[in-house]
Protein backbone atom coordinates (compact mmCIF):
# COMPACT_ATOMS: atom_id res chain seq x y z
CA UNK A 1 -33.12 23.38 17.47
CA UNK A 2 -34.31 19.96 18.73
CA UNK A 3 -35.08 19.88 22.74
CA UNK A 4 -34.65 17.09 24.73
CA UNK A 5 -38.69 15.70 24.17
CA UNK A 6 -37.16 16.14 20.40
CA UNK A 7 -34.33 13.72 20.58
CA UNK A 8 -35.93 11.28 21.95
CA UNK A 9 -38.39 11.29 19.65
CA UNK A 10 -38.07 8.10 16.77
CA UNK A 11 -37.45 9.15 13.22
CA UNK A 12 -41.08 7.53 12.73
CA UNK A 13 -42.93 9.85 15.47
CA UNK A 14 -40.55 13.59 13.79
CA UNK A 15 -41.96 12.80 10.12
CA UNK A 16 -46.06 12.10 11.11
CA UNK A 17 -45.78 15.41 12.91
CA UNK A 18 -43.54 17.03 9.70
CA UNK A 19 -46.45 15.17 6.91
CA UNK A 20 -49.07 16.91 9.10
CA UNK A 21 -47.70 19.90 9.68
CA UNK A 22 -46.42 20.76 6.08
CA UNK A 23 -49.23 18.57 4.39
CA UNK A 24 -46.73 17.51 2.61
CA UNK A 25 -48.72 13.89 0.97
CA UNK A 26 -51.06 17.00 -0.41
CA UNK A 27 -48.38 19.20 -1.77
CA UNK A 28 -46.36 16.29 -3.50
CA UNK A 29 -49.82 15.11 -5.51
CA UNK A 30 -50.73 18.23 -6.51
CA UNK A 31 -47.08 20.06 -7.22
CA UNK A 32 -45.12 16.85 -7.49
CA UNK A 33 -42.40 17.65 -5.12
CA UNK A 34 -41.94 19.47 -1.84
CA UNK A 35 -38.47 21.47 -0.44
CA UNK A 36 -38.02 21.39 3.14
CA UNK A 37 -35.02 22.90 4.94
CA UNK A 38 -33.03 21.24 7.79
CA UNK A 39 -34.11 23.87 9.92
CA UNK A 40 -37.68 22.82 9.44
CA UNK A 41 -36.31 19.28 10.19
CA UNK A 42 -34.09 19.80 13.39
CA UNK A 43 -37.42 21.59 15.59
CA UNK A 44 -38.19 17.86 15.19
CA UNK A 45 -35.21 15.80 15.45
CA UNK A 46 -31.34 16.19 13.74
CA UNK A 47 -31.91 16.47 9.69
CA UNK A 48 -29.04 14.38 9.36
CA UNK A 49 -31.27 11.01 11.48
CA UNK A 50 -33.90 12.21 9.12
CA UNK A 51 -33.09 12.12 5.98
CA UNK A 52 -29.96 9.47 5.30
CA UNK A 53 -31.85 6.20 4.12
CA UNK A 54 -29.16 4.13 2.62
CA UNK A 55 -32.00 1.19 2.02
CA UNK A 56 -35.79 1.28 0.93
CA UNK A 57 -35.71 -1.04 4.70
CA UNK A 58 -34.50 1.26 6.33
CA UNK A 59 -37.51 4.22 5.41
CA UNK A 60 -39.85 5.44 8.01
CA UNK A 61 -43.49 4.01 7.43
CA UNK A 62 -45.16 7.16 7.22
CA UNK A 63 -42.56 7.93 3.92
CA UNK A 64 -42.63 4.19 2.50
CA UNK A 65 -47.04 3.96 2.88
CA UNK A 66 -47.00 7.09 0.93
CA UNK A 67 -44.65 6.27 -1.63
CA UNK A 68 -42.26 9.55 -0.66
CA UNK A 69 -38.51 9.77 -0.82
CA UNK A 70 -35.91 12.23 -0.13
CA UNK A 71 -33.02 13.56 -1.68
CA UNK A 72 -30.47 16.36 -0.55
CA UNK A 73 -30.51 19.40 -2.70
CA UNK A 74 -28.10 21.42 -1.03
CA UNK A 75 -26.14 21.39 2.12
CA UNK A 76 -29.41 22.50 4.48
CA UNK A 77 -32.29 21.59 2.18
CA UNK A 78 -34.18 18.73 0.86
CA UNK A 79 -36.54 18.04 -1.95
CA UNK A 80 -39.34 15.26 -1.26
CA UNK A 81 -41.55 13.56 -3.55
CA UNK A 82 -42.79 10.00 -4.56
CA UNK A 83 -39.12 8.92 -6.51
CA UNK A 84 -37.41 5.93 -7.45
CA UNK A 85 -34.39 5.87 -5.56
CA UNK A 86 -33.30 2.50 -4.77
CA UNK A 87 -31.82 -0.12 -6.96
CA UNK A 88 -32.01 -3.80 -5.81
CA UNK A 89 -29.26 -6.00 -5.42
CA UNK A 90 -29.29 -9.34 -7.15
CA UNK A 91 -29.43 -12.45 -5.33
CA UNK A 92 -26.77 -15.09 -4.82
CA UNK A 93 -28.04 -18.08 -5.68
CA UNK A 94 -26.93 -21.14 -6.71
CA UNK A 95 -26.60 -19.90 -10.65
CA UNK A 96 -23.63 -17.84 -9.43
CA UNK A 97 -20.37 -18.45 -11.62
CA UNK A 98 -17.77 -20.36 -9.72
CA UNK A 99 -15.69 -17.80 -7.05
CA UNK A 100 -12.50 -16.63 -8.08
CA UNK A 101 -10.37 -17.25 -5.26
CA UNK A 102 -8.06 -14.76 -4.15
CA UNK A 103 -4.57 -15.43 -2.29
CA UNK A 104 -4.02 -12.16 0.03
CA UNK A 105 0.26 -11.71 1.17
CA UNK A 106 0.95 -12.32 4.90
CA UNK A 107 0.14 -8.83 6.98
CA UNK A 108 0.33 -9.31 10.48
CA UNK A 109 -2.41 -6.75 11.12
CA UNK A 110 -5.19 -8.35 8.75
CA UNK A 111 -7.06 -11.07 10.01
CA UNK A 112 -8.92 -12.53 7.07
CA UNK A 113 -11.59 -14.39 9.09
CA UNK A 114 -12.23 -11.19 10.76
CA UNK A 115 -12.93 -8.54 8.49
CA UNK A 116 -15.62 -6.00 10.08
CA UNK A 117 -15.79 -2.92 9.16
CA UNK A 118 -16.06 -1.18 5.52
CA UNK A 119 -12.54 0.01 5.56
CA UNK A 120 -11.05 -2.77 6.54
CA UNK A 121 -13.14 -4.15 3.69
CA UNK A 122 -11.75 -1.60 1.42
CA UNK A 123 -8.01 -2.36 2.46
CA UNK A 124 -8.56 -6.34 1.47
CA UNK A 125 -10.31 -5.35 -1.82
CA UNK A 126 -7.41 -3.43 -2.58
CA UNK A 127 -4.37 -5.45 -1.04
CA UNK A 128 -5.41 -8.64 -2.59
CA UNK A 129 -5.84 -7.78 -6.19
CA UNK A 130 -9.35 -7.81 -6.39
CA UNK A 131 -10.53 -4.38 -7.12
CA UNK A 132 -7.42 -4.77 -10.41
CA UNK A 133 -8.87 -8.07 -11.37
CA UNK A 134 -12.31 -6.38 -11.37
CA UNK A 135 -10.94 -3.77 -13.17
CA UNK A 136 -9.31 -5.62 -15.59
CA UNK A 137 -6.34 -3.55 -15.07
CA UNK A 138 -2.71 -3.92 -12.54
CA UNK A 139 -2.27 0.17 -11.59
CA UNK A 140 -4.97 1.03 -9.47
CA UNK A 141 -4.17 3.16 -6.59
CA UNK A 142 -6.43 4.95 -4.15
CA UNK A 143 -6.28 8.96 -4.21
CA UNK A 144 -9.17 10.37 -3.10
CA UNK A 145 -12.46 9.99 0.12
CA UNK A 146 -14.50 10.77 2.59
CA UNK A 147 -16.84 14.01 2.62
CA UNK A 148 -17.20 16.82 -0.35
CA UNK A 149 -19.60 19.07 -1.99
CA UNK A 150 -21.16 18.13 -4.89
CA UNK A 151 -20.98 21.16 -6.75
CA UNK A 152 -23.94 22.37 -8.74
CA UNK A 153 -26.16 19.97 -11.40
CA UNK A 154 -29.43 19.41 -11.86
CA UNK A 155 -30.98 15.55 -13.06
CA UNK A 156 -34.49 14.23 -13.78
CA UNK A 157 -35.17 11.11 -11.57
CA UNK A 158 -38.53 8.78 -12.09
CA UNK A 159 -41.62 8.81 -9.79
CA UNK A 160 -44.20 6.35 -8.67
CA UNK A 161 -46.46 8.62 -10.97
CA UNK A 162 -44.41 7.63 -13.92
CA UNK A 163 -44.19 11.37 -14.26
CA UNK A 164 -40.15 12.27 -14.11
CA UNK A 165 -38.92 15.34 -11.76
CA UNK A 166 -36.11 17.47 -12.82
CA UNK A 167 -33.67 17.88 -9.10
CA UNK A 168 -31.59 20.64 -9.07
CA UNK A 169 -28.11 20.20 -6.91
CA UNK A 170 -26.55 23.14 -5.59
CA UNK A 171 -23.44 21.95 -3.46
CA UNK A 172 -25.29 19.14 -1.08
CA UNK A 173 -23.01 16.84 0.69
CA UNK A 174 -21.64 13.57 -0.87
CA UNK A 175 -19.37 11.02 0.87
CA UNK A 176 -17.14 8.57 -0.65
CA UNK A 177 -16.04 5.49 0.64
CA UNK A 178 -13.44 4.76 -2.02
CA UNK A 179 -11.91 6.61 -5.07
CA UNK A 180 -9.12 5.58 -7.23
CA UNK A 181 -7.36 6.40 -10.82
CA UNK A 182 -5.15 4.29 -12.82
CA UNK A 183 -3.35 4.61 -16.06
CA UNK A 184 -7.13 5.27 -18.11
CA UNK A 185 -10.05 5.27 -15.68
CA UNK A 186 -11.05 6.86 -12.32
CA UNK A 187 -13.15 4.65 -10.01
CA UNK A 188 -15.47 5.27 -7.72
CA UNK A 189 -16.26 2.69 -5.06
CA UNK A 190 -19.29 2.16 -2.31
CA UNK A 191 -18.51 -0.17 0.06
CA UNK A 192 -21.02 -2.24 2.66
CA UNK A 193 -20.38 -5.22 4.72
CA UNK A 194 -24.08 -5.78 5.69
CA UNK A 195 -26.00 -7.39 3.35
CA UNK A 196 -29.14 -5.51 2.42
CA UNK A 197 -31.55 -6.35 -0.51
CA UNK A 198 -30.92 -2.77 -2.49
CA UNK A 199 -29.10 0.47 -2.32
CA UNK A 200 -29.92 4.18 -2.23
CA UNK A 201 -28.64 5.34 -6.31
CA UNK A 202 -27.50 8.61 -4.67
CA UNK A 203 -24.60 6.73 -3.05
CA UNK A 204 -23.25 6.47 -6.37
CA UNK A 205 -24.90 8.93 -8.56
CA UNK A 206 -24.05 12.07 -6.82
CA UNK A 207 -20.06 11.23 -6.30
CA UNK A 208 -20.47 10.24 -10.13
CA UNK A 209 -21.89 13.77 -11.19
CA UNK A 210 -19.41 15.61 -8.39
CA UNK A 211 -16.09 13.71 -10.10
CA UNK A 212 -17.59 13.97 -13.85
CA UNK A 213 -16.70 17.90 -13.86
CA UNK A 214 -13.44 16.60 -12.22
CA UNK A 215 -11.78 14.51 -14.53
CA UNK A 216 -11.24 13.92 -18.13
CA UNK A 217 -10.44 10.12 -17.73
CA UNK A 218 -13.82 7.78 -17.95
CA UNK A 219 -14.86 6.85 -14.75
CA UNK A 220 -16.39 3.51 -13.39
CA UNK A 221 -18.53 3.07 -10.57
CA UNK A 222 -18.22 -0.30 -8.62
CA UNK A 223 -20.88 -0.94 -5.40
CA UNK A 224 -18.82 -3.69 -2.94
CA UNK A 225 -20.12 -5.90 -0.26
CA UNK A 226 -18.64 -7.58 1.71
CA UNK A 227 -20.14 -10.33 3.86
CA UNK A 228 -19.66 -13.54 5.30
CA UNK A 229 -16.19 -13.96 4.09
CA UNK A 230 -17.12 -13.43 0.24
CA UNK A 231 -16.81 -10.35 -2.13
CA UNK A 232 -19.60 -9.34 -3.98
CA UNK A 233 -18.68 -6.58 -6.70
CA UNK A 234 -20.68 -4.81 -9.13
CA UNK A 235 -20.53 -2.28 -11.73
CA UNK A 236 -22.76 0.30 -12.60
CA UNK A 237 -23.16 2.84 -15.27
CA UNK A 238 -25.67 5.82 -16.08
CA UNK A 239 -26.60 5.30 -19.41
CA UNK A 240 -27.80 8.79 -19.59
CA UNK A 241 -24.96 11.67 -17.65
CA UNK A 242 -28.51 13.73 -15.92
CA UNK A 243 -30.95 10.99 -15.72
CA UNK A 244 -30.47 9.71 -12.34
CA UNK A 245 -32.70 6.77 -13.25
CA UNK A 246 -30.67 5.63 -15.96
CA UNK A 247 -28.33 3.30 -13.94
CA UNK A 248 -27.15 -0.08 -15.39
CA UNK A 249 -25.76 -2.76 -13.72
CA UNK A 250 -23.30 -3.85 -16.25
CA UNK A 251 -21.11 -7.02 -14.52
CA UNK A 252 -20.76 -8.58 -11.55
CA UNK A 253 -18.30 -10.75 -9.79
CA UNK A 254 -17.52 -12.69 -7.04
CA UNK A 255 -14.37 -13.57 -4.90
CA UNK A 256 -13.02 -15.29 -1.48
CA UNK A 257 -9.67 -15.07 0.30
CA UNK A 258 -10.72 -18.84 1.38
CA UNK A 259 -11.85 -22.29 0.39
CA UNK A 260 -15.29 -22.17 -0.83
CA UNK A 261 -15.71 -25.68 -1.44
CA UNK A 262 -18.93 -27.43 0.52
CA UNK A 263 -19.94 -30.33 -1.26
CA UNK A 264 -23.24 -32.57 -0.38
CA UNK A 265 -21.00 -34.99 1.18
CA UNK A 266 -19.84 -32.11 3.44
CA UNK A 267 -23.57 -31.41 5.04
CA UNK A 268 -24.39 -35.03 5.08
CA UNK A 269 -21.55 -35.78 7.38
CA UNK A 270 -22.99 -33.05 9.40
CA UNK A 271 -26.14 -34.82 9.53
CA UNK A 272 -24.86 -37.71 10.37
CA UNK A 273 -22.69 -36.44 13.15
CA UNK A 274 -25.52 -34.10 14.79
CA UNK A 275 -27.86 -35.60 17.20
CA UNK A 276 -30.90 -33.46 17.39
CA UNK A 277 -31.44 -31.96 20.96
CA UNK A 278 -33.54 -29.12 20.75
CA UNK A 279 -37.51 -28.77 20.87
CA UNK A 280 -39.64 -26.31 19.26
CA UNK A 281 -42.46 -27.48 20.88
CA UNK A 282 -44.21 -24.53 22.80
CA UNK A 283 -45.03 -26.07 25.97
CA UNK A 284 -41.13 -27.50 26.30
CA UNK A 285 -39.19 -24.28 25.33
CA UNK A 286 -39.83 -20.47 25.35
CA UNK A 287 -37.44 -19.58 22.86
CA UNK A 288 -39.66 -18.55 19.63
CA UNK A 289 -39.74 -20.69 16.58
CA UNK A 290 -37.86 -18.73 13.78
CA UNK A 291 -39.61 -15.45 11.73
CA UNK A 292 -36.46 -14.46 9.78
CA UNK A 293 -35.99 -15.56 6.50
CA UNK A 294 -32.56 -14.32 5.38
CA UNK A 295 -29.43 -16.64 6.48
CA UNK A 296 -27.23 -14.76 4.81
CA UNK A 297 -28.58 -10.91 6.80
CA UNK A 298 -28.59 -13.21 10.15
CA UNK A 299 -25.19 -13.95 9.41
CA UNK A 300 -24.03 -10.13 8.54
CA UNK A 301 -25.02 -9.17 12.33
CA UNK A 302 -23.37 -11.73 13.56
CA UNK A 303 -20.38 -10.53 12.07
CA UNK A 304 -21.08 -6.85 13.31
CA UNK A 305 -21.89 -8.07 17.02
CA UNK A 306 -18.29 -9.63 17.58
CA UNK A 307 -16.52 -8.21 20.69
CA UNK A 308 -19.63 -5.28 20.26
CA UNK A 309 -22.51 -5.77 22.31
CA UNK A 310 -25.67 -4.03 21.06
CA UNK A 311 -28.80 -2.35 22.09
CA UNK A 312 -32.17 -3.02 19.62
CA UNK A 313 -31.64 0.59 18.41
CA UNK A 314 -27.95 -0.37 17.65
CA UNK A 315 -28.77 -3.61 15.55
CA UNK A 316 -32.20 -1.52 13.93
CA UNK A 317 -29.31 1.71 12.55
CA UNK A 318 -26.87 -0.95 11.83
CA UNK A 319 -29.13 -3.41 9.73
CA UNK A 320 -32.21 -1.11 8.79
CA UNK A 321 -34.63 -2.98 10.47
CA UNK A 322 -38.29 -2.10 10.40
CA UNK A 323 -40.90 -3.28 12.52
CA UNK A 324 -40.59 -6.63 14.31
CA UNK A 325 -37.41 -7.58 12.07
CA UNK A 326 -35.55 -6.46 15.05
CA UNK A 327 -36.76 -8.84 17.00
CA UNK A 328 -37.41 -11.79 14.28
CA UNK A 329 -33.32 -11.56 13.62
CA UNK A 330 -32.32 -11.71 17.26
CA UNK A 331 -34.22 -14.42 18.44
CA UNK A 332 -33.30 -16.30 15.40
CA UNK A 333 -29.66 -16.10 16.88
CA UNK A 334 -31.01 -17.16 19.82
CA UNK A 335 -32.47 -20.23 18.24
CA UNK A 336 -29.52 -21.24 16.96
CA UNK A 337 -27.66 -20.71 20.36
CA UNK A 338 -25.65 -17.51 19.06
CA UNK A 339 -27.18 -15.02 20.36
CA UNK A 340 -28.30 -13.86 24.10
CA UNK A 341 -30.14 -11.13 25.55
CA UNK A 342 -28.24 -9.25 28.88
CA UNK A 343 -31.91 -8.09 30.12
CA UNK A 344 -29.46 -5.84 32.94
CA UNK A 345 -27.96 -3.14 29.83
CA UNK A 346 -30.82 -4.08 27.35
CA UNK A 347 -28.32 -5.25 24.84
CA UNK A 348 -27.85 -8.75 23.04
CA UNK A 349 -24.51 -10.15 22.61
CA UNK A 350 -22.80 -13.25 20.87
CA UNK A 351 -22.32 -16.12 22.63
CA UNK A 352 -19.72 -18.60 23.39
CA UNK A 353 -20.72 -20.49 20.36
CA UNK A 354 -21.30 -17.11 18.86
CA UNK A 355 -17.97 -15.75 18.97
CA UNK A 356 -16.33 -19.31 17.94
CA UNK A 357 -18.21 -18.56 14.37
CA UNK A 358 -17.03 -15.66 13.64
CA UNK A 359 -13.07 -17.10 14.35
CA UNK A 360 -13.90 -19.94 11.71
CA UNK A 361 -13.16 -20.26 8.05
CA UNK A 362 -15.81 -20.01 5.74
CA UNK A 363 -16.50 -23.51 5.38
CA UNK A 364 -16.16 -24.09 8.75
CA UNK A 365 -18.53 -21.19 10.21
CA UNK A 366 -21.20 -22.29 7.08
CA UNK A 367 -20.98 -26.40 8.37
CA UNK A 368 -21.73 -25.11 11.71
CA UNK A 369 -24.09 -22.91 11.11
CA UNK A 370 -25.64 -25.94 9.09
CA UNK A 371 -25.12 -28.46 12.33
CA UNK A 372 -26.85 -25.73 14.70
CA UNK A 373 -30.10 -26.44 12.35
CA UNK A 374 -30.14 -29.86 12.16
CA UNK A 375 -30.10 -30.05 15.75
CA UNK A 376 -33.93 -28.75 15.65
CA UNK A 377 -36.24 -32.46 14.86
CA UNK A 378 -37.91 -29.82 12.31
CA UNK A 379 -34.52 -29.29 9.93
CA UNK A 380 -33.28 -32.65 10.73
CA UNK A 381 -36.34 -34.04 9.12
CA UNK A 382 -36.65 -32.05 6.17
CA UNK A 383 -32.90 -32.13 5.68
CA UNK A 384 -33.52 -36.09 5.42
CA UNK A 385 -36.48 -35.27 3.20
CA UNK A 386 -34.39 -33.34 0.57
CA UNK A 387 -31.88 -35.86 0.42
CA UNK A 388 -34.29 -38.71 -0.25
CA UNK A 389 -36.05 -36.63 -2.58
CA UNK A 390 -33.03 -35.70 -4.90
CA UNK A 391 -32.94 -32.32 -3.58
CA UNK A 392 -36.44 -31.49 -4.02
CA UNK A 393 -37.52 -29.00 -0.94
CA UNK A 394 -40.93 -29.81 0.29
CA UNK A 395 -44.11 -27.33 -0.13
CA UNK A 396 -44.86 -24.79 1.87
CA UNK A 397 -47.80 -27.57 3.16
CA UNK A 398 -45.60 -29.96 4.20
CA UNK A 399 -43.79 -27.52 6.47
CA UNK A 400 -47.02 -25.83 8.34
CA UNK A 401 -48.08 -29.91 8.62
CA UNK A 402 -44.96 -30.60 10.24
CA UNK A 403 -44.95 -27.64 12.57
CA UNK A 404 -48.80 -28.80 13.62
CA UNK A 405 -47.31 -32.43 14.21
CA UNK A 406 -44.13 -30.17 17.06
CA UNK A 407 -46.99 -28.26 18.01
CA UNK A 408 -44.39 -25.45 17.53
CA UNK A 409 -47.02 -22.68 17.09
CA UNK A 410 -51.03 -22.13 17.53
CA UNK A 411 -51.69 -19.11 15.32
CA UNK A 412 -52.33 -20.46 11.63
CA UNK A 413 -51.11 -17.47 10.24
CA UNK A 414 -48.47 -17.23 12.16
CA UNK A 415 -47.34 -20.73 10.80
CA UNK A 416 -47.37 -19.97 7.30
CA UNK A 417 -45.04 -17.11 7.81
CA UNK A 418 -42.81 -19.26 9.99
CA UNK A 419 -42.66 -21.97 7.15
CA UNK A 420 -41.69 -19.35 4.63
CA UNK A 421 -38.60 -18.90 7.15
CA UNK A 422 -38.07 -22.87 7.13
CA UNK A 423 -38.22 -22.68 3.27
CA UNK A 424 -35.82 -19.71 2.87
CA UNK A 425 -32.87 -21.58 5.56
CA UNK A 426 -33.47 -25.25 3.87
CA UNK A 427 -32.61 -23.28 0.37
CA UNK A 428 -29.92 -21.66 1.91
CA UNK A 429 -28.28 -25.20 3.16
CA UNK A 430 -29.01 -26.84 -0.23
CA UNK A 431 -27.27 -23.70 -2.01
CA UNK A 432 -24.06 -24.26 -0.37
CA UNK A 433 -22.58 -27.06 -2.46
CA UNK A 434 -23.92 -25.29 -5.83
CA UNK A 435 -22.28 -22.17 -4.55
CA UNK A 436 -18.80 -24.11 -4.07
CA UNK A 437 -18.80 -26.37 -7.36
């Protein structure tokens, strides 16, 4: 069992020494795969911090540089090996179909502007007709969750080797967020509400496999997220029943319990109302020009920190940091004035302006969020730029010779990695209105 040198130990530091120890990179190129037990795992650190990587993010380096995985194979064994277990989420861009908007009855104890955690999520989905309309269907109930065994079945799953591995299940441990059954379908339903750019298959693949020796009705498999005030749903299928690899996304769909509607006329009020106050000049301010190029994940912590102050290991579990992302996401909050660090406890919390955002309506929250920008001379400018240039964004160029001219950083390299950032948050204002129309 783990001693207390052990727990403290990061996930990181327990699977160098494990690789080493085991030579486990060796064993998976020359047998293909590797078994480990949680036994083995726990000398090091819990199995269950060790092996649970719900994103490719969220993967220790030593596993993602070497191309290894890890799936559950029973309830205190693993099997490692260099497979294909994540499937990415798509995008939402401005080709989205229009959002079907969704009218949810009065309930005194759901706040719709403040929806923050996964069951609550679930509740909503359910309550306001969107998991039927989905569904195509008006029956739906909920009848089954939470934690179960798997029962036994084995799978073949594709490798980085383009070689595939046959798994074999014997009763590992499978948790469901949502299952339901109506009049000619079961349904199985993951649920997140923080955006991340893919998922781990197994969420879906082993509650698919458990339920198939279940049931006789078909059964669907829908993956929800929920985030910044939208619904996100998708479908899935396994176009072969043991080929774990097989997965389809068949349809997708998108809803909000609010009004969605931004239009151009909407941000360039904003414009016009903001006066720009803030420098990103380095010798004026020490607050770090901005490194993080997802809105939309800046957005899902700020949703998550409401009320909930957190330590960097808190916001790293909860978002599946790696690396400096930690620290690229928090003082991007802090650039926008949503964010502060309590240096005292070593956590960051929202602030005033912070907590205001996450009481807003959509539209309001994503016109703010839009007004924090512009008060910086660099999105003010370029904001001005895309409107005089019929929504054209500029190059990459144009940003790093901008960020010479506010002398907001030294390091050249370090300003083209910045400008991707300005690039990614100018697309995300510009994407509003296309989202709403």
């Amino acid at each position: 069992m783990a001693d207390e040198t052990s727990i403290k130990m990061t996930a990181e530091e327990a699977w160098n020494i494990l690789l080493n120890k085991y030579n486990i990179v060796q064993e998976v190129e020359q047998n293909g795969i590797f078994y480990i037990t949680s036994s083995q795992i726990n000398d090091y650190k819990e199995a269950r911090l060790m092996a649970k990587w719900d994103t490719s993010e969220s993967l220790p380096p030593s596993l993602k540089s070497n191309k290894l995985n890890i799936l559950p194979d029973s309830r205190s064994s693993y099997v490692i090996g260099d497979f294909i277990l994540y499937e990415e989420i798509p995008e939402l861009t401005e080709r989205v179909e229009q959002m079907t908007q969704v009218q949810l009855g009065e309930y005194e104890t759901i706040d719709v502007n403040n929806i923050t955690s996964e069951a609550n999520a679930i509740n909503v989905l359910v309550l306001s007709g969107i998991l039927d309309d989905f569904l195509e269907t008006s029956d739906t109930a909920a009848t089954f969750n939470g934690r179960m065994g798997t029962g036994c079945f084995n799978f073949e799953v594709n490798t980085h080797r383009n070689v595939k591995r046959k798994i074999n299940v014997n009763n590992a441990q499978c948790e469901i967020d949502g299952g339901f059954e109506n009049s000619t379908e079961v349904v199985i339903l993951e649920a997140k509400n923080v955006l991340h750019k893919d998922f781990h298959v197994r969420q879906l693949y082993y509650p698919y496999r458990l339920w198939r020796n279940k049931v006789s009705k078909p059964i669907r498999l829908v993956f929800s997220v929920y985030s910044n005030m939208i619904y996100r749903l998708f479908e899935y299928r396994f176009n072969k029943l043991e080929d774990y690899s097989s997965i389809e996304l068949i349809r997708t769909k998108n809803y909000s319990l609010q009004d969605m509607h931004i239009s151009l006329e909407d941000l360039m009020d904003i414009r016009r109302n903001t006066v720009v106050t803030k420098s990103d000049n380095i010798s004026e301010t020490v607050i770090p020009f901005i490194q993080a190029d997802s809105v939309n994940r800046l957005i899902s912590l700020l949703e998550n920190m409401e009320s909930n102050p957190m330590t960097a290991e808190q916001i790293i579990e909860l978002m599946d940091f790696v690396g400096r992302q930690y620290n690229y996401y928090v003082s991007a909050g802090i650039y926008l004035g949503i964010f502060e660090r309590e240096l005292e406890n070593k956590t960051t919390k929202l602030t005033e302006i912070g907590v205001s955002l996450c009481r807003m309506t959509y539209k309001e929250r994503q016109l703010k969020l839009v007004s924090l920008m512009v008060e910086h001379r660099i999105f003010a400018d370029f904001f001005d730029y895309v409107i005089d240039n019929n929504g054209e964004l500029p190059s990459k160029q144009q940003v790093c010779d901008k960020m010479r001219e506010l002398n907001v950083c030294k390091s050249e390299s370090t300003m083209e990695r910045r400008a991707c950032s300005v690039l990614s948050w100018l697309k995300w204002i510009f994407n509003l209105p296309h989202l709403a129309e």
